[in-house]
PDB file of N, CA and C in Angstrom:
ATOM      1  N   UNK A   1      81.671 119.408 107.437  1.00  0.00           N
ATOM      2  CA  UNK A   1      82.996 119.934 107.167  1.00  0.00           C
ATOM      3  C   UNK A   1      83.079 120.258 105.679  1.00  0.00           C
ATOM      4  N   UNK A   2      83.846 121.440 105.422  1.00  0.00           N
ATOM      5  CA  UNK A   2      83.654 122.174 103.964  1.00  0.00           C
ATOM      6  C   UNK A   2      84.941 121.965 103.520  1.00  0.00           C
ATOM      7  N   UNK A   3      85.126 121.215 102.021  1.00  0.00           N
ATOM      8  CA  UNK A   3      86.475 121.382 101.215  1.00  0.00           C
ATOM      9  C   UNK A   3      87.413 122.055 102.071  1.00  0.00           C
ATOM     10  N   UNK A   4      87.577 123.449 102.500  1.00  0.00           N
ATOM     11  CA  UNK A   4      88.371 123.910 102.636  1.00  0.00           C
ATOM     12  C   UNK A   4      89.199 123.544 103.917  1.00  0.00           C
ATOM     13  N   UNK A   5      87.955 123.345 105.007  1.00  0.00           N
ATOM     14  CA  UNK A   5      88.381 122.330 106.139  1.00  0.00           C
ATOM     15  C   UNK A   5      89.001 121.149 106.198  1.00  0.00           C
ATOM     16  N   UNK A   6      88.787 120.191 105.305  1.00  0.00           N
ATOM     17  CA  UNK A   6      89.185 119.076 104.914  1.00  0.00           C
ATOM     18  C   UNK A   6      90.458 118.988 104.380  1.00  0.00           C
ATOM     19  N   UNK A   7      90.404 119.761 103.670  1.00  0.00           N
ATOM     20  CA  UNK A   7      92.097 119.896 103.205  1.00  0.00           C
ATOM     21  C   UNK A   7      92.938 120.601 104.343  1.00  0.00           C
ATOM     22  N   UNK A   8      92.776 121.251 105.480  1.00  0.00           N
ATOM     23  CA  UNK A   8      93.343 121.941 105.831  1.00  0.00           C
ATOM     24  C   UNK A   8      93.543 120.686 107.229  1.00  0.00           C
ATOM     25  N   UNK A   9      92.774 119.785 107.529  1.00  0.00           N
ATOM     26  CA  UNK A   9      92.998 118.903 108.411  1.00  0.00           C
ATOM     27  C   UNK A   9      93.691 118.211 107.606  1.00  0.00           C
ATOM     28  N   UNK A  10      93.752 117.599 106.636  1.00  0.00           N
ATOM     29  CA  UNK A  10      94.396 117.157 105.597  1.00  0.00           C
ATOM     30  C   UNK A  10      95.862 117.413 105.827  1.00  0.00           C
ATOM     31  N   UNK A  11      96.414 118.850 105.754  1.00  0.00           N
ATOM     32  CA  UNK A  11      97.775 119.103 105.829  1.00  0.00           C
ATOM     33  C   UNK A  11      98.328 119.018 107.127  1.00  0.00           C
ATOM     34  N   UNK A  12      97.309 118.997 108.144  1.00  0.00           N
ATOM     35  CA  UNK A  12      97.657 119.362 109.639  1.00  0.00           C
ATOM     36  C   UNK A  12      98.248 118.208 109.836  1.00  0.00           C
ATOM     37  N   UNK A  13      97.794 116.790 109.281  1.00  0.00           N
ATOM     38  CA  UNK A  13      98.197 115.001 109.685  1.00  0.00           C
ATOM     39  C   UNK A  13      99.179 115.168 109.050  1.00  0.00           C
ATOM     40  N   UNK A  14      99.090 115.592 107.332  1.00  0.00           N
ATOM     41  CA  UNK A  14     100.947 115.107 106.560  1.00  0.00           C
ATOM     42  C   UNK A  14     101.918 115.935 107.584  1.00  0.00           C
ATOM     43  N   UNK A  15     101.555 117.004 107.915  1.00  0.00           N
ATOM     44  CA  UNK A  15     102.420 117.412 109.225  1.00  0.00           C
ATOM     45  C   UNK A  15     103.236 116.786 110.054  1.00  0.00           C
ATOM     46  N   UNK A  16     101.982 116.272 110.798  1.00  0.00           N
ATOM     47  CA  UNK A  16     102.182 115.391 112.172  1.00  0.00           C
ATOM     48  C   UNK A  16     102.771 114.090 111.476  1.00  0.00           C
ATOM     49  N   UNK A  17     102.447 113.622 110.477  1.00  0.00           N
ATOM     50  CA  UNK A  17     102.869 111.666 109.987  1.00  0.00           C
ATOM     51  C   UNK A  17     104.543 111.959 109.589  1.00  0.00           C
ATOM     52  N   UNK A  18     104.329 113.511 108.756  1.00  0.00           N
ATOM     53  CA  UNK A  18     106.265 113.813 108.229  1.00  0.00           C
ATOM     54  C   UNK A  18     106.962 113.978 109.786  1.00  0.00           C
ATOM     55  N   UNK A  19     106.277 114.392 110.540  1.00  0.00           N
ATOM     56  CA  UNK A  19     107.420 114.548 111.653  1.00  0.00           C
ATOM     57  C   UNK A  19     107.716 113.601 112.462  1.00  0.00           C
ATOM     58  N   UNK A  20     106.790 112.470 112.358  1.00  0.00           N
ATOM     59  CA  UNK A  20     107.475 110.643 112.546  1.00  0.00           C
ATOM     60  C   UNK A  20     107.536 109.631 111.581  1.00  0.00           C
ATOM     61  N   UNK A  21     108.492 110.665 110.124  1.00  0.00           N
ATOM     62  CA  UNK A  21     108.721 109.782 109.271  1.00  0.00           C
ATOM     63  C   UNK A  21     108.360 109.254 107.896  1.00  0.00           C
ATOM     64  N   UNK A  22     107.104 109.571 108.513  1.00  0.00           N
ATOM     65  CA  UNK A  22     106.386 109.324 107.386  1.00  0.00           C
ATOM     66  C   UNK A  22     106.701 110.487 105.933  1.00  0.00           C
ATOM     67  N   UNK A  23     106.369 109.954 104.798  1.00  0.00           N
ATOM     68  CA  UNK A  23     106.525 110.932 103.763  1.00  0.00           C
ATOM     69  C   UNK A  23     105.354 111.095 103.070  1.00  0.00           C
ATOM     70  N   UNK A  24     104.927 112.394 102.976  1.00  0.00           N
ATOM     71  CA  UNK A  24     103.635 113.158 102.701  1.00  0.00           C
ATOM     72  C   UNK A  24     103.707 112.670 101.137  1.00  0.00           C
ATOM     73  N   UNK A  25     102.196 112.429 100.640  1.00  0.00           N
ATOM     74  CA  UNK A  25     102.013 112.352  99.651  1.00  0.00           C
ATOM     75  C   UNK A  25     100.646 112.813  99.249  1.00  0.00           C
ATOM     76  N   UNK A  26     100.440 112.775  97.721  1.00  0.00           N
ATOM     77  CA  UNK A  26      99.817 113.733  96.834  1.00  0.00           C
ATOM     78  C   UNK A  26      98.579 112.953  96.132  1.00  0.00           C
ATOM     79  N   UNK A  27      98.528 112.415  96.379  1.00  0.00           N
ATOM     80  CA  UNK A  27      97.448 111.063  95.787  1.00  0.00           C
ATOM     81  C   UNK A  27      96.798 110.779  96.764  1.00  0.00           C
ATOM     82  N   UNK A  28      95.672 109.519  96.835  1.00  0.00           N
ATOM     83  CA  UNK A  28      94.418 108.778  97.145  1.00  0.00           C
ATOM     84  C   UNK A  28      94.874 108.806  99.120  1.00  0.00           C
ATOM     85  N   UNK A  29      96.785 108.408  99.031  1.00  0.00           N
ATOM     86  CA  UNK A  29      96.689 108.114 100.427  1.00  0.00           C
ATOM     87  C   UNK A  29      97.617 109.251 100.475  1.00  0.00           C
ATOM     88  N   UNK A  30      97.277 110.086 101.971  1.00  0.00           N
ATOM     89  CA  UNK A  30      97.988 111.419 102.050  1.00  0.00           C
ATOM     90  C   UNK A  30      99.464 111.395 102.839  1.00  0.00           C
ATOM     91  N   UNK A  31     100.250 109.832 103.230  1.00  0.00           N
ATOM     92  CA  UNK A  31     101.332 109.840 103.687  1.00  0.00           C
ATOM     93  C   UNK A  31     101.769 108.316 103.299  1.00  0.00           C
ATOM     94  N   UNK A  32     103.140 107.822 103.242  1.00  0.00           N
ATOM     95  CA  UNK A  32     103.720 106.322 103.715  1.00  0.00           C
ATOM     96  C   UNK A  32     105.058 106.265 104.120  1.00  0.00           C
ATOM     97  N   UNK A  33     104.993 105.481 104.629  1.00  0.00           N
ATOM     98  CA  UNK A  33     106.167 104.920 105.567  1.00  0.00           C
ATOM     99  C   UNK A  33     106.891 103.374 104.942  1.00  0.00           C
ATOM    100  N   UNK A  34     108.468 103.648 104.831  1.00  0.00           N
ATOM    101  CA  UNK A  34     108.763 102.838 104.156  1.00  0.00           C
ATOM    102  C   UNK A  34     109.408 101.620 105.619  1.00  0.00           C
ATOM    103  N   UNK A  35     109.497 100.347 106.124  1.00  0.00           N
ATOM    104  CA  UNK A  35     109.501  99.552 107.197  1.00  0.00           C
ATOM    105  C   UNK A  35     110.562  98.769 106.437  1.00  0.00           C
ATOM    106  N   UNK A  36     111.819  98.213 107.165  1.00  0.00           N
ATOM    107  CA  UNK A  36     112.696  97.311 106.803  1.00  0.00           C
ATOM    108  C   UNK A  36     111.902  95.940 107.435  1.00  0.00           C
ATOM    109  N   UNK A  37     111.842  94.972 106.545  1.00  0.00           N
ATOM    110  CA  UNK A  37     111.384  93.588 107.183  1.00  0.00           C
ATOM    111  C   UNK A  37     112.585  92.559 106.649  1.00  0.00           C
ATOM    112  N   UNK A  38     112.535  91.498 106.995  1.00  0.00           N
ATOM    113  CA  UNK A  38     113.121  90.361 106.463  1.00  0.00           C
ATOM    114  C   UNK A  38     112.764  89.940 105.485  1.00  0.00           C
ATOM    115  N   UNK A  39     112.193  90.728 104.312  1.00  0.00           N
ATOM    116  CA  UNK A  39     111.832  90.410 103.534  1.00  0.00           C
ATOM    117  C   UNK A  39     111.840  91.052 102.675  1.00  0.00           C
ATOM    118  N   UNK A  40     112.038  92.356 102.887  1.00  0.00           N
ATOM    119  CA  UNK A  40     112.915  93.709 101.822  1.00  0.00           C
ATOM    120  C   UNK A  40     111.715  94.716 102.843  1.00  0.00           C
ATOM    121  N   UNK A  41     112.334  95.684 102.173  1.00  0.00           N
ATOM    122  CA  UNK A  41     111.789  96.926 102.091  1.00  0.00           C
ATOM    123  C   UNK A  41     109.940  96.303 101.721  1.00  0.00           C
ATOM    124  N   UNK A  42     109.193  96.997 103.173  1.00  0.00           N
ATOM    125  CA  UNK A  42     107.594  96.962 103.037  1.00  0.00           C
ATOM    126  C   UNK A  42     106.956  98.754 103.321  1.00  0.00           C
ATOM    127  N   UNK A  43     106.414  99.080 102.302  1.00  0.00           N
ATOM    128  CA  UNK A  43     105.371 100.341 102.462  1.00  0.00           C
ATOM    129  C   UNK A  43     104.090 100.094 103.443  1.00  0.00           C
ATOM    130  N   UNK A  44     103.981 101.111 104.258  1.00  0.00           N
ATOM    131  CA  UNK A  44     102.819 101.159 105.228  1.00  0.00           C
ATOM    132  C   UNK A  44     102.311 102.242 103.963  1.00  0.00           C
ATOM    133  N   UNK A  45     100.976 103.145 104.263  1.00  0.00           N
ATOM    134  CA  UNK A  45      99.907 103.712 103.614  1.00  0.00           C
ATOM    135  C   UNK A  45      99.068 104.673 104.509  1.00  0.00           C
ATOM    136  N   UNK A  46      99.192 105.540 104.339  1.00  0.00           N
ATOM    137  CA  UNK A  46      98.005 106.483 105.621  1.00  0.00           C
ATOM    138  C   UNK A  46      96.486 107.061 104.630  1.00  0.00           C
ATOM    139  N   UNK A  47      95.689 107.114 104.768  1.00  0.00           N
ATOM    140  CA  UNK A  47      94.792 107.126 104.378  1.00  0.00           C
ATOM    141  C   UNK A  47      93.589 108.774 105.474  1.00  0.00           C
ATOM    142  N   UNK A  48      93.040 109.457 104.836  1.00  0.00           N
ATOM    143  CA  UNK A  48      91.964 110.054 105.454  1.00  0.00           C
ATOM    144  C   UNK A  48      90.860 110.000 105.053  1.00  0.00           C
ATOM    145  N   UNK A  49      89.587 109.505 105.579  1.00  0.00           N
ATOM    146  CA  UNK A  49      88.257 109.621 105.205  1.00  0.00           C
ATOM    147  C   UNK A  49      88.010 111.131 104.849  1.00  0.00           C
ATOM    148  N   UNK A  50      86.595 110.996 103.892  1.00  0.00           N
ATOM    149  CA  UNK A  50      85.971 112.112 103.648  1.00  0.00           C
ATOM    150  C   UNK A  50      85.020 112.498 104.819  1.00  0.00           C
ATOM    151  N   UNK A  51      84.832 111.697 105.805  1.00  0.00           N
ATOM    152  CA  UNK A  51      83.869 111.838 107.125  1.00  0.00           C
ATOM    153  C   UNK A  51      82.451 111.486 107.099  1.00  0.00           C
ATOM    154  N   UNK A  52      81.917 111.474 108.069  1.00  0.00           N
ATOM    155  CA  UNK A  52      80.386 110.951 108.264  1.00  0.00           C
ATOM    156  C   UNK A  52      79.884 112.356 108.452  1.00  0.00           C
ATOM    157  N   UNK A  53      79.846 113.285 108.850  1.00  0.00           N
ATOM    158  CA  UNK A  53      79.309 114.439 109.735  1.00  0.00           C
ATOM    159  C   UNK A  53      79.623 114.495 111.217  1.00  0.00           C
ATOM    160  N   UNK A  54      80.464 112.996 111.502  1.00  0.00           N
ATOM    161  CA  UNK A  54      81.099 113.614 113.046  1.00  0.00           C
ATOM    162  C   UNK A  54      82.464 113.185 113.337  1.00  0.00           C
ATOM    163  N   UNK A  55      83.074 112.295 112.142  1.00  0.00           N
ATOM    164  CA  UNK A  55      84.610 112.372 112.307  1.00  0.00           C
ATOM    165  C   UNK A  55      84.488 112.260 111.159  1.00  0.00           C
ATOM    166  N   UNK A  56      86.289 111.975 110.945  1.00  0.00           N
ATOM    167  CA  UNK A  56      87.073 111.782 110.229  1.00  0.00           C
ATOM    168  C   UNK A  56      88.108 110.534 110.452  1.00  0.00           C
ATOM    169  N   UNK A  57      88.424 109.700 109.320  1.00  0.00           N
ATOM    170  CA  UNK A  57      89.080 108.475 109.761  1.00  0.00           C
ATOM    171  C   UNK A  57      90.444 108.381 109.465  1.00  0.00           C
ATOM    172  N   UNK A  58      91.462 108.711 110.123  1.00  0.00           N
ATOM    173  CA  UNK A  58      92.684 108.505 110.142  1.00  0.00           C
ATOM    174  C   UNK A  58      93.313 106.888 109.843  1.00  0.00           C
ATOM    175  N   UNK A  59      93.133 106.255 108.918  1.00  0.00           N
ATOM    176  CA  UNK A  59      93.242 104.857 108.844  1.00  0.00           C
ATOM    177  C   UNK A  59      95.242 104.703 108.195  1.00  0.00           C
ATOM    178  N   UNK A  60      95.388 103.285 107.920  1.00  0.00           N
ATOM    179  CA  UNK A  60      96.261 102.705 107.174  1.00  0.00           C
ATOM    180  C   UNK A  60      96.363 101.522 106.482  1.00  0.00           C
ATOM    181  N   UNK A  61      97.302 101.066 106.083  1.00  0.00           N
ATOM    182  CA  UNK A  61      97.389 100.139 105.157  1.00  0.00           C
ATOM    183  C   UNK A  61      98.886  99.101 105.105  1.00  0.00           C
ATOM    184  N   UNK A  62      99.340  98.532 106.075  1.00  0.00           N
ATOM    185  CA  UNK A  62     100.355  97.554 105.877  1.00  0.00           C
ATOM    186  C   UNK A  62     100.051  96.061 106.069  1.00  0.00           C
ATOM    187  N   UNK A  63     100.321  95.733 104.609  1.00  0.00           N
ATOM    188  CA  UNK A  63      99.996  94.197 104.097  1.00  0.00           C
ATOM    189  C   UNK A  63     101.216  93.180 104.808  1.00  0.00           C
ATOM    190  N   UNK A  64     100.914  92.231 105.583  1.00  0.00           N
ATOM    191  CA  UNK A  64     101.301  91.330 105.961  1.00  0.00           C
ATOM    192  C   UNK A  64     100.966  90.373 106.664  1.00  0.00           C
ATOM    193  N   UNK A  65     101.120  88.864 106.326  1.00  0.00           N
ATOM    194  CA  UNK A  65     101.239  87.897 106.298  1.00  0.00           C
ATOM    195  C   UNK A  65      99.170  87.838 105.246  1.00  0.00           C
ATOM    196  N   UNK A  66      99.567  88.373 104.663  1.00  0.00           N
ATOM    197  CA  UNK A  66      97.748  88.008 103.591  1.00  0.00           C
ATOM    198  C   UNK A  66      96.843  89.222 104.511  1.00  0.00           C
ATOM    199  N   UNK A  67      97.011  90.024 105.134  1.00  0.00           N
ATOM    200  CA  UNK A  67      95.958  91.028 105.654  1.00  0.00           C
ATOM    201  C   UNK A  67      97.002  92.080 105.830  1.00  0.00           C
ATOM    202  N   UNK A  68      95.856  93.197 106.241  1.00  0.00           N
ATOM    203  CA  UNK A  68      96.113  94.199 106.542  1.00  0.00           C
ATOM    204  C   UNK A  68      96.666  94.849 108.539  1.00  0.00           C
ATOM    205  N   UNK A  69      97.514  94.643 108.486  1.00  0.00           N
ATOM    206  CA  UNK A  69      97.942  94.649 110.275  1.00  0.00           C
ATOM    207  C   UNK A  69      97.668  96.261 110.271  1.00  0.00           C
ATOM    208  N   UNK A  70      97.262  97.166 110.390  1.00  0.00           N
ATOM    209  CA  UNK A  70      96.854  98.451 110.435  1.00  0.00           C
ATOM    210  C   UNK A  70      95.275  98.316 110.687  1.00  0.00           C
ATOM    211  N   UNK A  71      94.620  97.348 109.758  1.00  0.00           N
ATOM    212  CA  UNK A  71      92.954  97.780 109.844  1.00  0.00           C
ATOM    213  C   UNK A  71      92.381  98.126 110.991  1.00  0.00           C
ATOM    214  N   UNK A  72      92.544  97.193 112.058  1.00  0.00           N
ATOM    215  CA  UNK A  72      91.946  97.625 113.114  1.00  0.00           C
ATOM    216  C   UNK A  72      92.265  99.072 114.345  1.00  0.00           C
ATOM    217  N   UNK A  73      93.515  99.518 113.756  1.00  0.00           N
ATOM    218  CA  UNK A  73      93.904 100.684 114.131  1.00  0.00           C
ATOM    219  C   UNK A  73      93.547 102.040 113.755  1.00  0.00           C
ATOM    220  N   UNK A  74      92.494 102.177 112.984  1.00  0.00           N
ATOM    221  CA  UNK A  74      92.238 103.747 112.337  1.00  0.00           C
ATOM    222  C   UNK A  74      92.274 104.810 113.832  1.00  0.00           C
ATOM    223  N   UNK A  75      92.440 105.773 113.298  1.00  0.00           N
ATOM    224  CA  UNK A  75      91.760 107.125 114.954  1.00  0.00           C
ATOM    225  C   UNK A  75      90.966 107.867 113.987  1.00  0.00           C
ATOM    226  N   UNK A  76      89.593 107.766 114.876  1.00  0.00           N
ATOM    227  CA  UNK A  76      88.782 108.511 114.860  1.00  0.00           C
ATOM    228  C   UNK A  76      89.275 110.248 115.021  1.00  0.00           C
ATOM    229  N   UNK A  77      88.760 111.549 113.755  1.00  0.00           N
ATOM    230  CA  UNK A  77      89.235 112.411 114.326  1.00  0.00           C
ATOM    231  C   UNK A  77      87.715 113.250 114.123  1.00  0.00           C
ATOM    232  N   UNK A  78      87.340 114.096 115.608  1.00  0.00           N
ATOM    233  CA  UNK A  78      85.897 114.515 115.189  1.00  0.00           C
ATOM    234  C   UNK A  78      86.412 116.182 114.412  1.00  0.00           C
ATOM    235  N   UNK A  79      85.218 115.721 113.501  1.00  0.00           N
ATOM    236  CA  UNK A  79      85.422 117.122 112.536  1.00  0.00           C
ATOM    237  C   UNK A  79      85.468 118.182 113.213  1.00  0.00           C
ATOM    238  N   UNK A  80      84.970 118.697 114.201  1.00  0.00           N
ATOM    239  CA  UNK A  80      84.663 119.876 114.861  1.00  0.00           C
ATOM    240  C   UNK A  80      86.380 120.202 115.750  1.00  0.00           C
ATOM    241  N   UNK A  81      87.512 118.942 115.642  1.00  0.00           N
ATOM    242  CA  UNK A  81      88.340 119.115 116.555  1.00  0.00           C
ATOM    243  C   UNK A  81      89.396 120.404 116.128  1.00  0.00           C
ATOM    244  N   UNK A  82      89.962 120.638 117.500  1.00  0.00           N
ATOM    245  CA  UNK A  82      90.940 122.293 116.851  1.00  0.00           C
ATOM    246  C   UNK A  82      92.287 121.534 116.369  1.00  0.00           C
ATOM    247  N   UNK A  83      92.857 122.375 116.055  1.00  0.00           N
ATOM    248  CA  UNK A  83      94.100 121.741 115.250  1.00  0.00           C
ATOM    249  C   UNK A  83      95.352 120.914 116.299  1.00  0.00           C
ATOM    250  N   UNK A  84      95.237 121.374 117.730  1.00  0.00           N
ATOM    251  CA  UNK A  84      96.276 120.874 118.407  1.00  0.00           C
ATOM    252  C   UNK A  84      95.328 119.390 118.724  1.00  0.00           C
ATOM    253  N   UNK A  85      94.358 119.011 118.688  1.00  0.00           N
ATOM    254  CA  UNK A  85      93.589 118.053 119.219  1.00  0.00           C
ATOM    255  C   UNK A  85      93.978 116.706 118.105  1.00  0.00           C
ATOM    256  N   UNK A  86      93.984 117.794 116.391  1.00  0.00           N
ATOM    257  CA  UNK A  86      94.117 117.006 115.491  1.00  0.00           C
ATOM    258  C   UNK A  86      95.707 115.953 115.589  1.00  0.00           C
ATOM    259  N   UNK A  87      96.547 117.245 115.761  1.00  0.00           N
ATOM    260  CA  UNK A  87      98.043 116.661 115.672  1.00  0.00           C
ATOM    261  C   UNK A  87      98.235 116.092 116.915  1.00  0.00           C
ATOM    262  N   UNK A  88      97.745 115.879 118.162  1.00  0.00           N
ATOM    263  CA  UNK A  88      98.165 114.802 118.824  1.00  0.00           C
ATOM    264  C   UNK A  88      97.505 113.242 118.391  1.00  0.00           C
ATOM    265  N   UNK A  89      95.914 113.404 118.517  1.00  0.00           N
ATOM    266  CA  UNK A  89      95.286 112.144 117.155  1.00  0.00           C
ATOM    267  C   UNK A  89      96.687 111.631 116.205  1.00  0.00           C
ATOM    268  N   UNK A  90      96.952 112.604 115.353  1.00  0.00           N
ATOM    269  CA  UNK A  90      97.735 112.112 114.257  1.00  0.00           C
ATOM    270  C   UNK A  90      98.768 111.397 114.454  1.00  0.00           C
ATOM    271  N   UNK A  91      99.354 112.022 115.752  1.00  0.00           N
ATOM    272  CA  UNK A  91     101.011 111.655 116.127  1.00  0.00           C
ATOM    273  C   UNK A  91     100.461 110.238 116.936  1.00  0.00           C
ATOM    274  N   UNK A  92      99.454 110.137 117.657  1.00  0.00           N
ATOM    275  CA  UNK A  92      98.990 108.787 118.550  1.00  0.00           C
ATOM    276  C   UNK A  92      99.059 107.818 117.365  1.00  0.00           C
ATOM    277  N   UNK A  93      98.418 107.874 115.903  1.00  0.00           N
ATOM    278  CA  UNK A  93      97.848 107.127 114.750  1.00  0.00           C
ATOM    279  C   UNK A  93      99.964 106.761 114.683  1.00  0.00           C
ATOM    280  N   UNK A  94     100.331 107.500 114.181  1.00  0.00           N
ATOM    281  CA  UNK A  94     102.029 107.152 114.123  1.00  0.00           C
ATOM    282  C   UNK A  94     102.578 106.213 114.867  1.00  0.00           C
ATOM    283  N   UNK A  95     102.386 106.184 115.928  1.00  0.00           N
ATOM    284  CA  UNK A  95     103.293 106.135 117.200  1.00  0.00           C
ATOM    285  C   UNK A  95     102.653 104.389 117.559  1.00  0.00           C
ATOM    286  N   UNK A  96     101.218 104.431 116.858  1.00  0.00           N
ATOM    287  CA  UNK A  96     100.775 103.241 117.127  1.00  0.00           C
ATOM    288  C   UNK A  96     101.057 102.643 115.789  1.00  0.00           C
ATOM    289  N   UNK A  97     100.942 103.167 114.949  1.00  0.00           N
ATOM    290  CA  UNK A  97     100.896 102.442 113.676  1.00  0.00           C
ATOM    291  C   UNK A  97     102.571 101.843 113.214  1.00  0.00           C
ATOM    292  N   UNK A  98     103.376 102.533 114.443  1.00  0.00           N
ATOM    293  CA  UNK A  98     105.218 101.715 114.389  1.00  0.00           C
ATOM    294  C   UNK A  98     105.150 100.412 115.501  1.00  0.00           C
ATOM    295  N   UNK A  99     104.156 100.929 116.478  1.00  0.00           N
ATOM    296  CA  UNK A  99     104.171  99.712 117.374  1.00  0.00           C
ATOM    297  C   UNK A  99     103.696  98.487 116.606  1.00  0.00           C
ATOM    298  N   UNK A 100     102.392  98.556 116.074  1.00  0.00           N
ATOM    299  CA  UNK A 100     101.716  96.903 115.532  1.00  0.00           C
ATOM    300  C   UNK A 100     102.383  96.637 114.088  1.00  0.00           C
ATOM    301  N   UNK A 101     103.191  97.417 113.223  1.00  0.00           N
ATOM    302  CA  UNK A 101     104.116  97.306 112.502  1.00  0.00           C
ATOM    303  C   UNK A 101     105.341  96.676 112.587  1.00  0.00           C
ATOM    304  N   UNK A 102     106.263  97.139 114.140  1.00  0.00           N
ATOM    305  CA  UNK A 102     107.374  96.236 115.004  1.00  0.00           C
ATOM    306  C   UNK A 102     107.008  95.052 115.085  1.00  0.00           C
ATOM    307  N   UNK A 103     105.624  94.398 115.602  1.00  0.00           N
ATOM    308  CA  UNK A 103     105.349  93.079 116.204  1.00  0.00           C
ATOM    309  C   UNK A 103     104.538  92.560 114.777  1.00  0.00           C
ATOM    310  N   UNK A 104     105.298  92.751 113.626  1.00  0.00           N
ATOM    311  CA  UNK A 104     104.483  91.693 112.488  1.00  0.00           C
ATOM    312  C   UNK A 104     105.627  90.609 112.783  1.00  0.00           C
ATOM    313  N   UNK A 105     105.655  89.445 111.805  1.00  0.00           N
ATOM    314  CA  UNK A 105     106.270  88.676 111.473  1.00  0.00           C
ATOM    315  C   UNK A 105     107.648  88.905 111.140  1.00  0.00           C
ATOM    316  N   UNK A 106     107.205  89.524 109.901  1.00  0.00           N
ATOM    317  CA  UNK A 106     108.168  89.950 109.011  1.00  0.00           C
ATOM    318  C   UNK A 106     109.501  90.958 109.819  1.00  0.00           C
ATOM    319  N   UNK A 107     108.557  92.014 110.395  1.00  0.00           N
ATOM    320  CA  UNK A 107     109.686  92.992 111.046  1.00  0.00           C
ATOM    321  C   UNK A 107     110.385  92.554 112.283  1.00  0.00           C
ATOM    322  N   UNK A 108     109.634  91.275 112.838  1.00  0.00           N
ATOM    323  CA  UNK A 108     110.210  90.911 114.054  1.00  0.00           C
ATOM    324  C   UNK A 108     111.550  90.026 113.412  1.00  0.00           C
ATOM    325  N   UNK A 109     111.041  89.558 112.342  1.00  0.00           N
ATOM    326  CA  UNK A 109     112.140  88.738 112.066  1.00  0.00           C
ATOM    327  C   UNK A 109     113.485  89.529 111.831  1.00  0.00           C
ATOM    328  N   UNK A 110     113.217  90.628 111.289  1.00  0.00           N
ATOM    329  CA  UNK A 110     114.458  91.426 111.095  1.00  0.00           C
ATOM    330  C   UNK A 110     115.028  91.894 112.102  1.00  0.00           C
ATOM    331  N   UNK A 111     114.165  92.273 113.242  1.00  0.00           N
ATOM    332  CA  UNK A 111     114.656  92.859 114.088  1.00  0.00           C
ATOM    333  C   UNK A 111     116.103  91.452 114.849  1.00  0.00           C
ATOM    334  N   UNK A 112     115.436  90.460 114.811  1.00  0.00           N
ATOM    335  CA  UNK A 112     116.342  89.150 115.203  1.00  0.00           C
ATOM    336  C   UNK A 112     117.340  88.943 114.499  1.00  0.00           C
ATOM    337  N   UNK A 113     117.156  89.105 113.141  1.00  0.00           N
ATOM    338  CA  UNK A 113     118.281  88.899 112.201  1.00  0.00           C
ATOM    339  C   UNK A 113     119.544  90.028 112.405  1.00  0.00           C
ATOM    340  N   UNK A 114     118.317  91.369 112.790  1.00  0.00           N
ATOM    341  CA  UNK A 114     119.835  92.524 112.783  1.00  0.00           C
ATOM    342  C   UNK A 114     120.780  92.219 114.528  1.00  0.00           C
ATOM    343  N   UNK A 115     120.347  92.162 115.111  1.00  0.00           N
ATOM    344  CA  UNK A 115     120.698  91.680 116.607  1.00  0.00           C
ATOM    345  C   UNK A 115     121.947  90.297 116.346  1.00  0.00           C
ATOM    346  N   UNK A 116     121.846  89.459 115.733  1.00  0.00           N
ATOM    347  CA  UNK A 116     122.382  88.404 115.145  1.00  0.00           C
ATOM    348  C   UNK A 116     123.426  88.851 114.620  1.00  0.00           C
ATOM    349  N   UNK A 117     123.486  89.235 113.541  1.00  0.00           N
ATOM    350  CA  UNK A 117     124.582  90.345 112.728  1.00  0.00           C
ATOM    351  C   UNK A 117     125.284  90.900 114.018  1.00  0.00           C
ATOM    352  N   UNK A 118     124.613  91.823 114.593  1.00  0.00           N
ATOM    353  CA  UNK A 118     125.656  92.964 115.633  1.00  0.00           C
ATOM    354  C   UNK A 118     126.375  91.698 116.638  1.00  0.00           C
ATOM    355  N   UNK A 119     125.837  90.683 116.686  1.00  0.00           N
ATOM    356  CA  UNK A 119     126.443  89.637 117.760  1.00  0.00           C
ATOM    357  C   UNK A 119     127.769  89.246 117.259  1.00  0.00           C
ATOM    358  N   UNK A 120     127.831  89.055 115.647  1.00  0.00           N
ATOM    359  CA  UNK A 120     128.756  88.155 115.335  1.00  0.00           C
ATOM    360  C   UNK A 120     129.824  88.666 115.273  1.00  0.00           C
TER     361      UNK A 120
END
């Protein structure tokens, strides 16, 4: 995959990550997502590999409880894929990366705390 490809899969994900939220960025990681926890305001991190010669790694980055609850979630995206192949990949990487984000600690706790509030 050539520079020009790379960047252009590149824009295809800040695409797909801005249209669940995420906010595109210009630096090392190409999107983040800001998560209410019980504990303030936590940044998630989206990240793209430079590739092996047969994908590309759609990874992230949300720190909690001392690790990373994202690591084991990257999507594989193969370089050769067309662009609609890319943005469903991307939107799956989203869609999962709010699910194991919901079930941390931290966000579950909020989620209990806000439920609590609406009770009283």
């Amino acid at each position: 995959m050539d520079s020009a490809q790379h960047a252009q899969l590149i824009q295809t994900i800040k695409g797909q990550l801005a249209a669940a939220g995420w906010k595109k960025e210009s630096g090392t990681g190409v999107a983040s997502k800001v998560f209410q926890t019980a504990v303030g305001p936590k940044v998630a991190h989206a990240y793209v590999s430079r590739g092996d010669g047969y994908n590309v790694t759609l990874s992230g980055d949300y720190q909690s409880e001392g690790r990373n609850a994202l690591e084991p979630h990257g999507t594989l995206i193969p370089e050769g894929a067309d662009e609609d192949a890319v943005r469903l990949l991307a939107r799956k990487f989203a869609v999962n990366a709010d699910q194991v984000i919901s079930q941390t600690y931290a966000a579950r706790l909020h989620q209990v705390k806000a439920v609590t509030v609406a009770r009283d």
